[in-house]
Protein backbone atom coordinates (compact mmCIF):
# COMPACT_ATOMS: atom_id res chain seq x y z
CA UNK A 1 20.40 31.20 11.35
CA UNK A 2 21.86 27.43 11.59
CA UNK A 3 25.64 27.75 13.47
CA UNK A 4 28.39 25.65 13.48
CA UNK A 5 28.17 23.29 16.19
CA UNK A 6 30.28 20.19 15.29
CA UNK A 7 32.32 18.50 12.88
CA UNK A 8 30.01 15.28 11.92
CA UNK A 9 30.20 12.75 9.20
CA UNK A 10 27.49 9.66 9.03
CA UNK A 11 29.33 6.51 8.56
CA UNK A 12 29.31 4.61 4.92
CA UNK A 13 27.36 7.84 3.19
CA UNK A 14 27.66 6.90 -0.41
CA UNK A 15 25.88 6.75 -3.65
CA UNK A 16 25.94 4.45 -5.89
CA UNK A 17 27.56 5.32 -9.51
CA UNK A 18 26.20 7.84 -12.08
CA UNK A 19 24.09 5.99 -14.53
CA UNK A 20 20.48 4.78 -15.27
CA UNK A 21 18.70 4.28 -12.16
CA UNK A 22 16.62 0.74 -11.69
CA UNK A 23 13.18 1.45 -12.54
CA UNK A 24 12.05 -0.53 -9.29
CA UNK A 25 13.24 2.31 -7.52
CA UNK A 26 12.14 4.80 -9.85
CA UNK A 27 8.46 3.36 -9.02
CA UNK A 28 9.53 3.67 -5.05
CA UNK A 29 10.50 7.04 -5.08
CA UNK A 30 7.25 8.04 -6.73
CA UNK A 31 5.31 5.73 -4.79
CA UNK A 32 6.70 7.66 -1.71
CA UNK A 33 6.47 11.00 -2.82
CA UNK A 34 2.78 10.24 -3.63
CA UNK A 35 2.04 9.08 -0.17
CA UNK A 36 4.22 12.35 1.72
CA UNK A 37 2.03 14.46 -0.51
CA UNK A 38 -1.00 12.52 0.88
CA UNK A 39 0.00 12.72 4.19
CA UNK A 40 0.96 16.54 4.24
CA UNK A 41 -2.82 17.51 2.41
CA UNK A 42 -5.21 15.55 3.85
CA UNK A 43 -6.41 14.97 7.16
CA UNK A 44 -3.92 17.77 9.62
CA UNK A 45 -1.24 16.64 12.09
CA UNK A 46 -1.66 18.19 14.73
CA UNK A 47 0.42 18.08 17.68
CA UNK A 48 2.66 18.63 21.18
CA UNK A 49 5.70 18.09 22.55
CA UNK A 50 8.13 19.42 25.13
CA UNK A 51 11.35 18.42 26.89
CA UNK A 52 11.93 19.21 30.75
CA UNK A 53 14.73 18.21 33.17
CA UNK A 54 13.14 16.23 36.05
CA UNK A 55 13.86 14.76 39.49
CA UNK A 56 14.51 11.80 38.00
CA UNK A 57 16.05 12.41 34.50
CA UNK A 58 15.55 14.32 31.16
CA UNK A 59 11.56 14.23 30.07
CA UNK A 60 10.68 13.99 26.59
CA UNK A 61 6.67 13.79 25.68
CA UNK A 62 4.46 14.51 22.60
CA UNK A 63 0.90 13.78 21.26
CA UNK A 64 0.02 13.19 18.16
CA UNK A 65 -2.85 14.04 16.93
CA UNK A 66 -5.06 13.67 13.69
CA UNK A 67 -8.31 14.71 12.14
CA UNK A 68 -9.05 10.26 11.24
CA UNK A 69 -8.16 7.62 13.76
CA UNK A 70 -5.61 5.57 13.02
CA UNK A 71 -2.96 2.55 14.21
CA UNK A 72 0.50 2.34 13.93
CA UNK A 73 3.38 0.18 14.85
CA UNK A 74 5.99 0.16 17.55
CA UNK A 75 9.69 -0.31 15.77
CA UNK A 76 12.90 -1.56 17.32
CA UNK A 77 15.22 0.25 14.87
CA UNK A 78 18.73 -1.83 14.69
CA UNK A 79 22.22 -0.79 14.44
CA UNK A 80 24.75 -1.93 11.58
CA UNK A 81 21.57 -2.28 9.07
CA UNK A 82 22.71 -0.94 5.21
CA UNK A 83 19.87 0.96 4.50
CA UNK A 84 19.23 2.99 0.76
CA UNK A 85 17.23 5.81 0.33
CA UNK A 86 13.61 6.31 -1.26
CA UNK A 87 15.03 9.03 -3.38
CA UNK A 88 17.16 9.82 -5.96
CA UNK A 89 19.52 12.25 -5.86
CA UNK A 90 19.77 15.62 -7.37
CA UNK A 91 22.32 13.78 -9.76
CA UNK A 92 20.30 10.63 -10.37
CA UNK A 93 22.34 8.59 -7.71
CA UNK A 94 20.78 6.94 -4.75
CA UNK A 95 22.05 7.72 -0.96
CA UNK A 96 23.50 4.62 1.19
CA UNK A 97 24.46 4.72 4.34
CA UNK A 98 24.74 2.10 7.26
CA UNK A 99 22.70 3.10 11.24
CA UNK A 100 24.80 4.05 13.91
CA UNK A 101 22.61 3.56 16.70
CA UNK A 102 19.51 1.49 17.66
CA UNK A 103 16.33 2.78 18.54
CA UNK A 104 12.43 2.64 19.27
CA UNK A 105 10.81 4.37 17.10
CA UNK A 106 6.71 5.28 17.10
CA UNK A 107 5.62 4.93 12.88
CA UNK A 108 1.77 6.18 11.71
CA UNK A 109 2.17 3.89 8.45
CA UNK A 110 4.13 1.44 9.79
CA UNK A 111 7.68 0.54 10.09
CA UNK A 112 9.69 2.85 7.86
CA UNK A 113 7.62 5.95 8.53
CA UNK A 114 8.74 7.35 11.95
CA UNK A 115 7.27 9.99 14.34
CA UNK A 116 9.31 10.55 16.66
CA UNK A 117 11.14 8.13 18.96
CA UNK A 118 14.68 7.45 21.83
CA UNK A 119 17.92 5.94 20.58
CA UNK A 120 20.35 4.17 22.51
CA UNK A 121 22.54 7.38 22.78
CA UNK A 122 19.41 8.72 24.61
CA UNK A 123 18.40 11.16 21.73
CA UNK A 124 14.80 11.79 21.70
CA UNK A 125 12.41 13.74 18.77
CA UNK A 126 9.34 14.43 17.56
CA UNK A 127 8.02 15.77 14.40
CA UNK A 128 5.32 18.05 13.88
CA UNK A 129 3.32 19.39 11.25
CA UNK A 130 3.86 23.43 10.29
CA UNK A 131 2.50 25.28 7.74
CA UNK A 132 5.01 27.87 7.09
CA UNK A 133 7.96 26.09 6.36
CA UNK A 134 10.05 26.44 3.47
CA UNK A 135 12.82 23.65 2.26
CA UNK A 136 15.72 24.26 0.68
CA UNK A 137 15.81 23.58 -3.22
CA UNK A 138 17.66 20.93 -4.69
CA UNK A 139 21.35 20.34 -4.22
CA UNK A 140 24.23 18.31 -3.15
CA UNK A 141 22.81 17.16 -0.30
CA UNK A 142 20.44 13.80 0.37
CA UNK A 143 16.88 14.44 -0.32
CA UNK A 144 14.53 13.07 2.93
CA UNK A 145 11.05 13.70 3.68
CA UNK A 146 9.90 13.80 6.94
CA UNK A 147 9.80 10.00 8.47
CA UNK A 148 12.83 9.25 6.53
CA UNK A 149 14.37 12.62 8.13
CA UNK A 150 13.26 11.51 11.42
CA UNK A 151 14.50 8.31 11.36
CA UNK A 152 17.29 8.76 9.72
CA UNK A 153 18.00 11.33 12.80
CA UNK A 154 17.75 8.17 15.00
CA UNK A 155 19.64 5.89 13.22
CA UNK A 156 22.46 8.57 12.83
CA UNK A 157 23.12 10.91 15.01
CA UNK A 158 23.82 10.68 18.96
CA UNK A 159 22.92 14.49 20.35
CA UNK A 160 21.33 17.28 19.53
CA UNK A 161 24.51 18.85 17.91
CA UNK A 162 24.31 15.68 15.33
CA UNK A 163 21.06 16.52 14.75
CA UNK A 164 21.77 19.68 13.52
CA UNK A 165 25.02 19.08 11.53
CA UNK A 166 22.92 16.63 9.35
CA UNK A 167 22.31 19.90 6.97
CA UNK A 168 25.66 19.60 5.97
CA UNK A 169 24.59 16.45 4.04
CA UNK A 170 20.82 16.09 4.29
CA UNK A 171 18.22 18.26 3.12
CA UNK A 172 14.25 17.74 4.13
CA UNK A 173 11.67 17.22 1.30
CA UNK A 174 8.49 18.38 0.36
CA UNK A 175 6.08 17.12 -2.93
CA UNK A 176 3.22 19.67 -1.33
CA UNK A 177 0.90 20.47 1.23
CA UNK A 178 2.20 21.23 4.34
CA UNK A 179 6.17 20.61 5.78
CA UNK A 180 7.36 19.76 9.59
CA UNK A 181 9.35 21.01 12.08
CA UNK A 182 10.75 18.82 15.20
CA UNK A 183 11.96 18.99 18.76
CA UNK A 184 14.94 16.86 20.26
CA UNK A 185 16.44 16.72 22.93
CA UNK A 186 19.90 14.39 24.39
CA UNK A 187 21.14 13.07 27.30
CA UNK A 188 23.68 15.68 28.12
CA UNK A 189 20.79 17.96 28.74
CA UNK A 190 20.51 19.92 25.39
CA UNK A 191 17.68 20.61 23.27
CA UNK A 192 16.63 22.46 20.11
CA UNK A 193 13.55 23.23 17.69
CA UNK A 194 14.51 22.93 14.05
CA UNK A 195 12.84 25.07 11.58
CA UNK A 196 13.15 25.84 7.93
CA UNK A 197 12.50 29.36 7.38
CA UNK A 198 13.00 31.29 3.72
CA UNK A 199 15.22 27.12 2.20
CA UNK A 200 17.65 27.74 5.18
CA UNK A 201 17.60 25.93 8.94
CA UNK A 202 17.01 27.72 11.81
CA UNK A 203 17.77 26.36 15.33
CA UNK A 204 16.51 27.78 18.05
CA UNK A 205 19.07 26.01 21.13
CA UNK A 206 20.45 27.06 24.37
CA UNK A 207 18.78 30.44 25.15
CA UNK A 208 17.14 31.20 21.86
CA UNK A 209 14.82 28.19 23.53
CA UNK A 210 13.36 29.88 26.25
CA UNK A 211 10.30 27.33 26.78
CA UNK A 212 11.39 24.09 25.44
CA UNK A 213 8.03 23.65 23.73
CA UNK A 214 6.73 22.62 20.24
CA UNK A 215 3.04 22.58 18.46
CA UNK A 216 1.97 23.70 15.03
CA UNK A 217 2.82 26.82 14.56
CA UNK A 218 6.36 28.30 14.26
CA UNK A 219 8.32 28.51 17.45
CA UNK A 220 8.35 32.50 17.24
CA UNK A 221 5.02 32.86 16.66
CA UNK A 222 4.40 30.35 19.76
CA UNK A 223 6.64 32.22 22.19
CA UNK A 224 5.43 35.37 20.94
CA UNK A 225 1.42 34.37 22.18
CA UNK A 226 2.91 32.63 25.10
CA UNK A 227 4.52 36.00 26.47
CA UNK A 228 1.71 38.53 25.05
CA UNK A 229 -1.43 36.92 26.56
CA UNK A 230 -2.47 34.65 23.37
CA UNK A 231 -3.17 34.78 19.89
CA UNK A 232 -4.29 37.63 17.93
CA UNK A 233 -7.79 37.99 16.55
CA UNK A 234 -5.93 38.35 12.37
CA UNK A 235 -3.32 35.50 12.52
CA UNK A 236 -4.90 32.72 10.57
CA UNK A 237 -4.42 28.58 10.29
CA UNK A 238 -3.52 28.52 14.06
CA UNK A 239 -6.10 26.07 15.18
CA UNK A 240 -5.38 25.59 19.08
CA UNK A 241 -1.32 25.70 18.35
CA UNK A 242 -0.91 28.53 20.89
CA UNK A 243 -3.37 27.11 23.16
CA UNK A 244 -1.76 23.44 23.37
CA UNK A 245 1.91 25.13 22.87
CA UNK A 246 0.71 27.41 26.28
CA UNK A 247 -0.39 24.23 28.46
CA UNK A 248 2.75 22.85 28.12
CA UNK A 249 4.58 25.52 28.91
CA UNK A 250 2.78 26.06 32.09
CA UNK A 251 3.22 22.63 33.64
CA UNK A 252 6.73 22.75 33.00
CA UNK A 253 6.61 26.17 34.82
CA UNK A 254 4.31 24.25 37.75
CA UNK A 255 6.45 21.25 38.18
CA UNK A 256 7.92 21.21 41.38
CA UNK A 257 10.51 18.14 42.03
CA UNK A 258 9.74 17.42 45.88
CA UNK A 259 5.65 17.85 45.86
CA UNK A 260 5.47 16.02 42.06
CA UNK A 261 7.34 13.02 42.92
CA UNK A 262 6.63 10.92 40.08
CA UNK A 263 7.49 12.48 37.10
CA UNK A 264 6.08 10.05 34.66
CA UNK A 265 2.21 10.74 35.97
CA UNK A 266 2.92 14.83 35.81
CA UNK A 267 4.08 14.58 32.57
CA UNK A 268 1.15 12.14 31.18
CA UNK A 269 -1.10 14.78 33.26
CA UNK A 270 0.63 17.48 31.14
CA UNK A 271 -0.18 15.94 28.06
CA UNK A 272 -3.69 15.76 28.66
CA UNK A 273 -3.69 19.44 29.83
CA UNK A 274 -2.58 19.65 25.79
CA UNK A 275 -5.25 16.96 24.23
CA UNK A 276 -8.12 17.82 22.03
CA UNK A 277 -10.38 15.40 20.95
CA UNK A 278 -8.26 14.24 17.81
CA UNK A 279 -5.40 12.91 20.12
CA UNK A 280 -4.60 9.32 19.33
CA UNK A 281 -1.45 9.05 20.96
CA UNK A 282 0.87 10.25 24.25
CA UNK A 283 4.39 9.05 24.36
CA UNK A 284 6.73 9.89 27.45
CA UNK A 285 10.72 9.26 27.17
CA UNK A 286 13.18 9.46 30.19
CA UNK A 287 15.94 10.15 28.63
CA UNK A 288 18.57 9.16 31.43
CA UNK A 289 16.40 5.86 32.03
CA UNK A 290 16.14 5.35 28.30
CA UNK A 291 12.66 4.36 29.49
CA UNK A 292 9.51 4.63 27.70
CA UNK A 293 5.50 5.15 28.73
CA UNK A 294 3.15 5.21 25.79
CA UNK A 295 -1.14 5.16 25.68
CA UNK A 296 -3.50 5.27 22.91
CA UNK A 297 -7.29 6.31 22.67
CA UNK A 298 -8.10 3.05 21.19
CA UNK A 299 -6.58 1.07 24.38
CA UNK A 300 -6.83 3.15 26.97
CA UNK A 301 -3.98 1.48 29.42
CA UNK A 302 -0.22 2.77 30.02
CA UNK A 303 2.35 0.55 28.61
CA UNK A 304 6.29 0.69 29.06
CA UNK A 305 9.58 -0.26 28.02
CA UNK A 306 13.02 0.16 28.75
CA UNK A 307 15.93 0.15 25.58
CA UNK A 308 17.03 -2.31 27.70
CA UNK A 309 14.92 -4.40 26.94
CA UNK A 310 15.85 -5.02 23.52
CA UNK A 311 18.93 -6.32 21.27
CA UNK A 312 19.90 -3.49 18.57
CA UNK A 313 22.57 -6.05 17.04
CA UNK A 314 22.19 -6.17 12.91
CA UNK A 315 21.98 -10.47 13.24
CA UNK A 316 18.88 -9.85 16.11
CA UNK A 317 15.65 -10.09 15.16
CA UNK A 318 13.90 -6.88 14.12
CA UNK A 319 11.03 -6.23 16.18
CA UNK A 320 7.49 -4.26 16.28
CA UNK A 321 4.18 -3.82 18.40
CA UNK A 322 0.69 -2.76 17.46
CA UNK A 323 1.02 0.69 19.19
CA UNK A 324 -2.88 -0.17 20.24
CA UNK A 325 -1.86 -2.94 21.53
CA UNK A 326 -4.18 -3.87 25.10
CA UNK A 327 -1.52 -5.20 27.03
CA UNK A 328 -0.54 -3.25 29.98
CA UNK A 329 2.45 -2.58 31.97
CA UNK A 330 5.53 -4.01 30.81
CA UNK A 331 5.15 -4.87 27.21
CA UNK A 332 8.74 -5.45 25.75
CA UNK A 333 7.73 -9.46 25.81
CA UNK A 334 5.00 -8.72 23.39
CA UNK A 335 7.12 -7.50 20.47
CA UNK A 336 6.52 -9.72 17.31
CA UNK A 337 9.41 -10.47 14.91
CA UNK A 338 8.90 -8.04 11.85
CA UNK A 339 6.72 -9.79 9.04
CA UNK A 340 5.46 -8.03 6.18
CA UNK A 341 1.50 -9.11 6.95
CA UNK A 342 1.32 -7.07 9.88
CA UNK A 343 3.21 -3.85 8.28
CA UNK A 344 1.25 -3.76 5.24
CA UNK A 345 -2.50 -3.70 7.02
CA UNK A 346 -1.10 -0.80 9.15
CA UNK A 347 0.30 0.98 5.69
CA UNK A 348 -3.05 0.38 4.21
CA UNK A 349 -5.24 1.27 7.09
CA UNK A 350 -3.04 4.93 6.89
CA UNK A 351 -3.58 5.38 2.91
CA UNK A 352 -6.96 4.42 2.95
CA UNK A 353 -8.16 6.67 5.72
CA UNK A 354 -6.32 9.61 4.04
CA UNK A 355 -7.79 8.70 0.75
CA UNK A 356 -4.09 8.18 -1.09
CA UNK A 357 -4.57 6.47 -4.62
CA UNK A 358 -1.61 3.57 -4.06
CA UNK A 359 -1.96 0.70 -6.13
CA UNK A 360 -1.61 -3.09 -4.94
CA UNK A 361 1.47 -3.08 -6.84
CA UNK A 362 2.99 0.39 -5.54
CA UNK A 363 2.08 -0.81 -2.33
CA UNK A 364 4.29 -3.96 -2.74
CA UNK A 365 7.06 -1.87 -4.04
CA UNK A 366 7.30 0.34 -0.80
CA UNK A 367 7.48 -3.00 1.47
CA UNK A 368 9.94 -4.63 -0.79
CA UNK A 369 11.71 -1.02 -0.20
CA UNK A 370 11.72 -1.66 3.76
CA UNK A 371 11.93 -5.05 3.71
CA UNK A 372 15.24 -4.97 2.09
CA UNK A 373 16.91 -3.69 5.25
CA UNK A 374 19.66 -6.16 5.80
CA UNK A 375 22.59 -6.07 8.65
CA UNK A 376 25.74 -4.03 6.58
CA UNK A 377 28.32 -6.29 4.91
C-alpha cells in the first residue's frame, strides 16, 4: 500500500464557489469524458518503458504503441500558467491551480493530452495502458483522467515523492474501458510504478522495484513472468506485455558502462529489442542532461532537444512540434508558436481514427478549454 513519503501541497489549488456550474464547461467535461472513454475502448495502448542509471546520467525511455497510426504534437508546457480543470468536482466545483514547473511533454491528441514527458526539475513519466486497474470512487479529492493526471504530474510536482503525494489531493478517472498505470523517475535517482489496485494506490519504489520496468500488465504479474521463465499458458489479455516487459529488463541487465559508451544508441537499441509492429513512437530522456532523443515510424530520423533550449516563462510563447516532424538532429528551432489550426487536425486525426462521435461544436469546446491557458494573475 501507498506510504507516507512527504508533506506536499500544489500551489493556488482552489475551486471556485459552490453554485451552478457554467454550462460551457458542463459540455467540456462531457466532451472529455466521451473522448477518455474512446480512447480507453477502442484501438489498445500498448506499451514500454524503463528507467536505468547510466554512464552518463539517469535514462528514461518508452514506446508507445497502438493498434491505428497516428500523429501527435510535441508541447513546451510553461510555468506560472492558471490552468482549470475538465471536471467538476465531486461537489459541483471546478479545480484551479497554477504549474510549478515547465516541461516537454509528448500528447497523442494534441496539446492538452499528455503521454509522458521531462520537466525542468528533471522528472520524467510515462503512462501506460492496464487492464486491471481499479480507481478510487468519488471523493474530496480532484477528479483527473489520465493525460490530465500526467500532465498535471509535470506541471506539479518535482520528484518522484511529489508524484506520489498527489493522492492526497488528486484522484485518477475512469468513464470505462480500460485505466493506466505509469513509471517516473527524478533526478536524485529515484523511481516508482504507480498502480491502482482494489480504489487504493500502490507504489512499488526503492526495493519493491526490483527491475525498473513497465508494459501492460501489472507490475507483479510482470516480475512474476520475468523471474519464473514467462507467462503461463491460463493468464489471459497479456498480449506480448511479459515479452516486451522481459526485453527491457534484459538490456538493462546487459548494459555495461565502459564497452556501451553511448548510452543514447543502447537505449534506442533497447527499445527496439521491445517494438512490435504497432510501435509509432520511441522517446529517450537523460534525466541529468535534461536532454531528449525522440523517432517516429512515419519519419524515420532521430531528433533531439535539450530543456535548454526553451523559455518556460508564463509571458513566452507556448510552443509545439509535429512529433513526425522530418527534420533531423537538433530540432528545438523548429518549434511553431501554439495556434489552434495545427492542434485541432491532430485532435481530429486521433478521434477519427478511434471512431469517437465528437461533434464540430464539442470539438470547439475542448480547444476553447486549452486554449484558455493564460500566464497566472
Amino acid at each position: 500500500m501507498m506510504k507516507k513519503i512527504c508533506n506536499y501541497t500544489p500551489i493556488m489549488l482552489m475551486a471556485d464557489s459552490k453554485g451552478k456550474t457554467p454550462m460551457q464547461i458542463i459540455a467540456t467535461v462531457c466532451v472529455a469524458a466521451l473522448l477518455l472513454t474512446g480512447f480507453q475502448t477502442n484501438p489498445a495502448n500498448a506499451c514500454t518503458a524503463f528507467t536505468h542509471k547510466a554512464a552518463d546520467g539517469i535514462v528514461f525511455a518508452g514506446n508507445m504503441d497502438l493498434l491505428v497510426p497516428t500523429g501527435g504534437l510535441v508541447a513546451v508546457n510553461r510555468r506560472g500558467i492558471a490552468k482549470r480543470n475538465f471536471r467538476s468536482n465531486k461537489d459541483g466545483t471546478i479545480a484551479n491551480w497554477t504549474t510549478r514547473y515547465g516541461s516537454v511533454s509528448f500528447n497523442i491528441a494534441g496539446k492538452g493530452f499528455a503521454w509522458g514527458g521531462l520537466n525542468e526539475a528533471g522528472l520524467a513519466i510515462q503512462t501506460l495502458e492496464v487492464r486491471t486497474e481499479e480507481y478510487p470512487k468519488p471523493d474530496h479529492r480532484i477528479p483527473l483522467d489520465n493525460g490530465s493526471w500526467i500532465q498535471y504530474a509535470l506541471d506539479m510536482a518535482g520528484s518522484v515523492a511529489d508524484v506520489i503525494a498527489m493522492e492526497k489531493t488528486i484522484r485518477p478517472v475512469k468513464d470505462g474501458g480500460y485505466g493506466f498505470h505509469a513509471i517516473v523517475a527524478d533526478a536524485n535517482g529515484a523511481s516508482a510504478v504507480i498502480e491502482y489496485i482494489d480504489g487504493k494506490m500502490v507504489v512499488y519504489t526503492g526495493k519493491a522495484l526490483p527491475v525498473r520496468a513497465l508494459s501492460n500488465i501489472s507490475y507483479e504479474r510482470a516480475l512474476w513472468s520475468y523471474r519464473n521463465g514467462g507467462p503461463r499458458w491460463w493468464w489471459s489479455g497479456m498480449g506480448d506485455s511479459p515479452e516486451r516487459f522481459a526485453a527491457v529488463a534484459r538490456r538493462v541487465e546487459q548494459y555495461e558502462p565502459g564497452l556501451h559508451k553511448n548510452s543514447t544508441r543502447y537505449t534506442l537499441g533497447s527499445l527496439v529489442h521491445a517494438a512490435n509492429q504497432y510501435t509509432l513512437w520511441s522517446v529517450v530522456y537523460n534525466i541529468d542532461k535534461r536532454k531528449i532523443w525522440f523517432r517516429t515510424v512515419r519519419s524515420g530520423n532521430t531528433k533531439h532537444m535539450k530543456l535548454s533550449d526553451f523559455d518556460f516563462s508564463c509571458d513566452a510563447p507556448s510552443l509545439i512540434l509535429d512529433v513526425d516532424t522530418t527534420e533531423p538532429g537538433h530540432i528545438a528551432d523548429k518549434f511553431q508558436p501554439y495556434d489552434r489550426q495545427t492542434n485541432q487536425p491532430v485532435f481530429t486525426e486521433a478521434i477519427t481514427n478511434y471512431g469517437i462521435p465528437v461533434s464540430t461544436k464539442d470539438s470547439a469546446m475542448v480547444m476553447d478549454h486549452i486554449d484558455s491557458y493564460q500566464c497566472a494573475p
